[in-house]
C-alpha atoms as a PDB file:
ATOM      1  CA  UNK A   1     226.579 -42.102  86.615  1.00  0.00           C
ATOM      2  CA  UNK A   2     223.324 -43.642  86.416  1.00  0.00           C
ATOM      3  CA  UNK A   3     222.258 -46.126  89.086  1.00  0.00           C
ATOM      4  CA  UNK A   4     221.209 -49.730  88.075  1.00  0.00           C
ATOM      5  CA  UNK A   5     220.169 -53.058  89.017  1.00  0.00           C
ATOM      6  CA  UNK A   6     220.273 -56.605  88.167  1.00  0.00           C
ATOM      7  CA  UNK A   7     216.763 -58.544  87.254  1.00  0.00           C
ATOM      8  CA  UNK A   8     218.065 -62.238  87.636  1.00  0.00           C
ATOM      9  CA  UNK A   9     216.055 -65.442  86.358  1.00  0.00           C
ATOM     10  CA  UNK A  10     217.054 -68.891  88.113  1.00  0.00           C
ATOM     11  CA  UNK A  11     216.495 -71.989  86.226  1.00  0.00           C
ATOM     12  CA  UNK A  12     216.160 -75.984  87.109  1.00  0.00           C
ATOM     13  CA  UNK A  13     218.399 -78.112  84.858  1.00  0.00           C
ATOM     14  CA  UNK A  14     215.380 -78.613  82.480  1.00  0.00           C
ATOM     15  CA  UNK A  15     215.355 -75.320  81.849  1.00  0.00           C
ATOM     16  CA  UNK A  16     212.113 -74.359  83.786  1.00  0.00           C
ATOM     17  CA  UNK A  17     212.157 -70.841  85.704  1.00  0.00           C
ATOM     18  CA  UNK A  18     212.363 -71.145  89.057  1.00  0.00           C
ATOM     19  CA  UNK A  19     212.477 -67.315  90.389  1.00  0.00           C
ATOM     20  CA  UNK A  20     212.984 -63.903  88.841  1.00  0.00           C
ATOM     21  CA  UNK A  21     214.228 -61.278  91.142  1.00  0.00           C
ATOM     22  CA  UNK A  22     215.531 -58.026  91.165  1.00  0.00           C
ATOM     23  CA  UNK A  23     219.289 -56.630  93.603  1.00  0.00           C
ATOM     24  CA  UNK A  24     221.396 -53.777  93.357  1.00  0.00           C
ATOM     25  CA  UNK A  25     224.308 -56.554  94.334  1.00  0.00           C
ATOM     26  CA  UNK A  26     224.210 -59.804  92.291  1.00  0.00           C
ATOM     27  CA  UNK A  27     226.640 -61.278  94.211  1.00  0.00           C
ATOM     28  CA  UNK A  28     225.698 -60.427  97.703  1.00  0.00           C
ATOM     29  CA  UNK A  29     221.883 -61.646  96.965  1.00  0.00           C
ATOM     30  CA  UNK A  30     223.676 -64.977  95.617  1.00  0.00           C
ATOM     31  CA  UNK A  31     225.665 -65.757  98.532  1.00  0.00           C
ATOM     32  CA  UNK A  32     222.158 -64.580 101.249  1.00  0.00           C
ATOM     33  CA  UNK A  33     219.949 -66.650  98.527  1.00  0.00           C
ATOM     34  CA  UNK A  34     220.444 -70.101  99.447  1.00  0.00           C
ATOM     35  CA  UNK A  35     219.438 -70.336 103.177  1.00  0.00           C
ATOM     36  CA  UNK A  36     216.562 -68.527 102.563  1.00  0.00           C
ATOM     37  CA  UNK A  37     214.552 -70.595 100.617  1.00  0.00           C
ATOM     38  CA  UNK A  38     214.143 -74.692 100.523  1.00  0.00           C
ATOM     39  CA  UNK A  39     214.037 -74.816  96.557  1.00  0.00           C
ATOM     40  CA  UNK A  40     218.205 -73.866  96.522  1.00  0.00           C
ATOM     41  CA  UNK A  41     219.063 -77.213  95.017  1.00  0.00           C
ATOM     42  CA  UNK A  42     216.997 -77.083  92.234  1.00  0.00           C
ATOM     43  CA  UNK A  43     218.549 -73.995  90.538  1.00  0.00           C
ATOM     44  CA  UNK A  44     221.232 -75.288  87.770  1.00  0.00           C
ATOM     45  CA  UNK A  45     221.568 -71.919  86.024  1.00  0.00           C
ATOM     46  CA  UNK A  46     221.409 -68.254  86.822  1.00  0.00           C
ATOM     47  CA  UNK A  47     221.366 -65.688  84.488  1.00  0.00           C
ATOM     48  CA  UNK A  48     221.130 -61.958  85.087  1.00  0.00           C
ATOM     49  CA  UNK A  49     221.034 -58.671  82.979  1.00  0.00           C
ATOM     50  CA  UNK A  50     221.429 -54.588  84.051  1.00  0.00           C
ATOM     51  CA  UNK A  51     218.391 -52.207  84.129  1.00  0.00           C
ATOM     52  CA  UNK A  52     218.060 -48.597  85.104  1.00  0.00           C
ATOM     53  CA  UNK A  53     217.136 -48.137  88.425  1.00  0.00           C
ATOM     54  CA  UNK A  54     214.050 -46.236  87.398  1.00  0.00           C
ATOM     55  CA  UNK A  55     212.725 -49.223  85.140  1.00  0.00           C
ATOM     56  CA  UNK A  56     214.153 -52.233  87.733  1.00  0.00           C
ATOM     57  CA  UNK A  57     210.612 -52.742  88.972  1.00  0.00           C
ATOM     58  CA  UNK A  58     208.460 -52.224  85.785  1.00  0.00           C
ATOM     59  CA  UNK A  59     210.862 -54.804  84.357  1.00  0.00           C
ATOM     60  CA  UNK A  60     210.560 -57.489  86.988  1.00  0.00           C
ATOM     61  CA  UNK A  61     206.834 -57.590  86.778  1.00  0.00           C
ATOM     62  CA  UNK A  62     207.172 -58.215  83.080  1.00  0.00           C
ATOM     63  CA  UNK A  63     209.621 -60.871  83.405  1.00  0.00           C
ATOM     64  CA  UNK A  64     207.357 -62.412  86.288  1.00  0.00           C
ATOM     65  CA  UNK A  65     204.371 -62.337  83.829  1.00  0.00           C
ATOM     66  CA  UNK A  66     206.323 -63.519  81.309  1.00  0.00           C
ATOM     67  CA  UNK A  67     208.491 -66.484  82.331  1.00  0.00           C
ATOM     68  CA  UNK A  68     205.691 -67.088  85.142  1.00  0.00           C
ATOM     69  CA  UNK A  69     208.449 -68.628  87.570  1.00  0.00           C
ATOM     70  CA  UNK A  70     207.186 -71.879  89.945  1.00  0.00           C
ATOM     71  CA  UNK A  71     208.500 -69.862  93.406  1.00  0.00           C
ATOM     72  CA  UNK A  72     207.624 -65.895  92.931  1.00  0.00           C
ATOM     73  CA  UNK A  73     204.717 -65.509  94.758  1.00  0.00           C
ATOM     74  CA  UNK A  74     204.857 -62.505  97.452  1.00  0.00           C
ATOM     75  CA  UNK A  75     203.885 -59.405  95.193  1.00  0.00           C
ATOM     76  CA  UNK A  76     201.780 -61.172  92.326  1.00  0.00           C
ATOM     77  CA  UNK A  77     198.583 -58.904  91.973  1.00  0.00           C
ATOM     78  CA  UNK A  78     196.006 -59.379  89.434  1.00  0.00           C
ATOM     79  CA  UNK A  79     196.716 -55.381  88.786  1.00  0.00           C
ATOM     80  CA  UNK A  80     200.769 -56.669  88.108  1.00  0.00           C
ATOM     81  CA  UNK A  81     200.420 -60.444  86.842  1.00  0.00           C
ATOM     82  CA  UNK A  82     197.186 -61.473  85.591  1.00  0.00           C
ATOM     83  CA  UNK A  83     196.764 -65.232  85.375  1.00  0.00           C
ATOM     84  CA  UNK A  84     196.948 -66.566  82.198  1.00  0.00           C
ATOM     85  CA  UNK A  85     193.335 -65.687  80.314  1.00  0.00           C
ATOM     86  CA  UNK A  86     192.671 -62.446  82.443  1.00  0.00           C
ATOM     87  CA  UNK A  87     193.549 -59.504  80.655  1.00  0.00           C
ATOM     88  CA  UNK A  88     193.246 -55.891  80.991  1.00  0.00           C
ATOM     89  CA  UNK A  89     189.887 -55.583  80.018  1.00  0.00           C
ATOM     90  CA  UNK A  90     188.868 -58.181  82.846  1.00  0.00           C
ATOM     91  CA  UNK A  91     190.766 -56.325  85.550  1.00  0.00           C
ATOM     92  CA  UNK A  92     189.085 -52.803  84.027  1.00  0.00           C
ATOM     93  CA  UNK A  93     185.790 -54.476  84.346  1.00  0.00           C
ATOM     94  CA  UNK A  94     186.806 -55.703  88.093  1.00  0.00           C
ATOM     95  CA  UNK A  95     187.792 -51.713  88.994  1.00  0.00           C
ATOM     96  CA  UNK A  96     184.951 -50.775  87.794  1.00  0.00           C
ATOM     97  CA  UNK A  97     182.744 -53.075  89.619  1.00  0.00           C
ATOM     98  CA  UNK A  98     184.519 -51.936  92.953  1.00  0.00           C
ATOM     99  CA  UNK A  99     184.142 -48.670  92.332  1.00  0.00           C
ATOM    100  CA  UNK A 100     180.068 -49.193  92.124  1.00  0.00           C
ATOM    101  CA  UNK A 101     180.154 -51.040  95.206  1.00  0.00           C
ATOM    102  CA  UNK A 102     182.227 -48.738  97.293  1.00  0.00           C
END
């Protein structure tokens, strides 16, 4: 049987992403969800799909970069989820700069 998680994207009623997160149990994270963080209110749709366990993390980075929700914050890294107009080559050039100064 292979093990596998649920990456789940919350949405306001205009259809902006509020959160993307990642929980073996869907239904548990749900019910903790909602007295955990002030924006609760907002959400008007949740949506969720299955990923291998192995792959759960790589795939909630790229639906963080992608969708770019309003409330994920904790674990955005410019090594994970460059802002808009920084890519690769700019965080390359950053290592590499660190690297001289170290």
């Amino acid at each position: 049987m292979e093990w596998t998680r649920e990456i789940y994207v919350l949405r306001d009623a205009a259809g902006d992403v509020l959160y993307v997160g990642c929980t073996i149990y869907l239904k548990v994270r749900l019910q903790t969800l909602p007295s955990q963080v002030p924006w609760w209110s907002e959400v008007a749709d949740i949506r969720s799909y299955r990923v291998p366990e192995m792959r759960a993390g790589i795939e909630e980075l790229a639906a963080i970069r992608a969708l770019r929700p309003r409330y994920n914050r904790a674990g955005l890294t410019a090594a994970y989820c460059p802002p808009p107009g920084l890519g690769r080559t700019s965080i390359k050039s950053l290592k590499q700069r660190k690297a001289k100064a170290s």
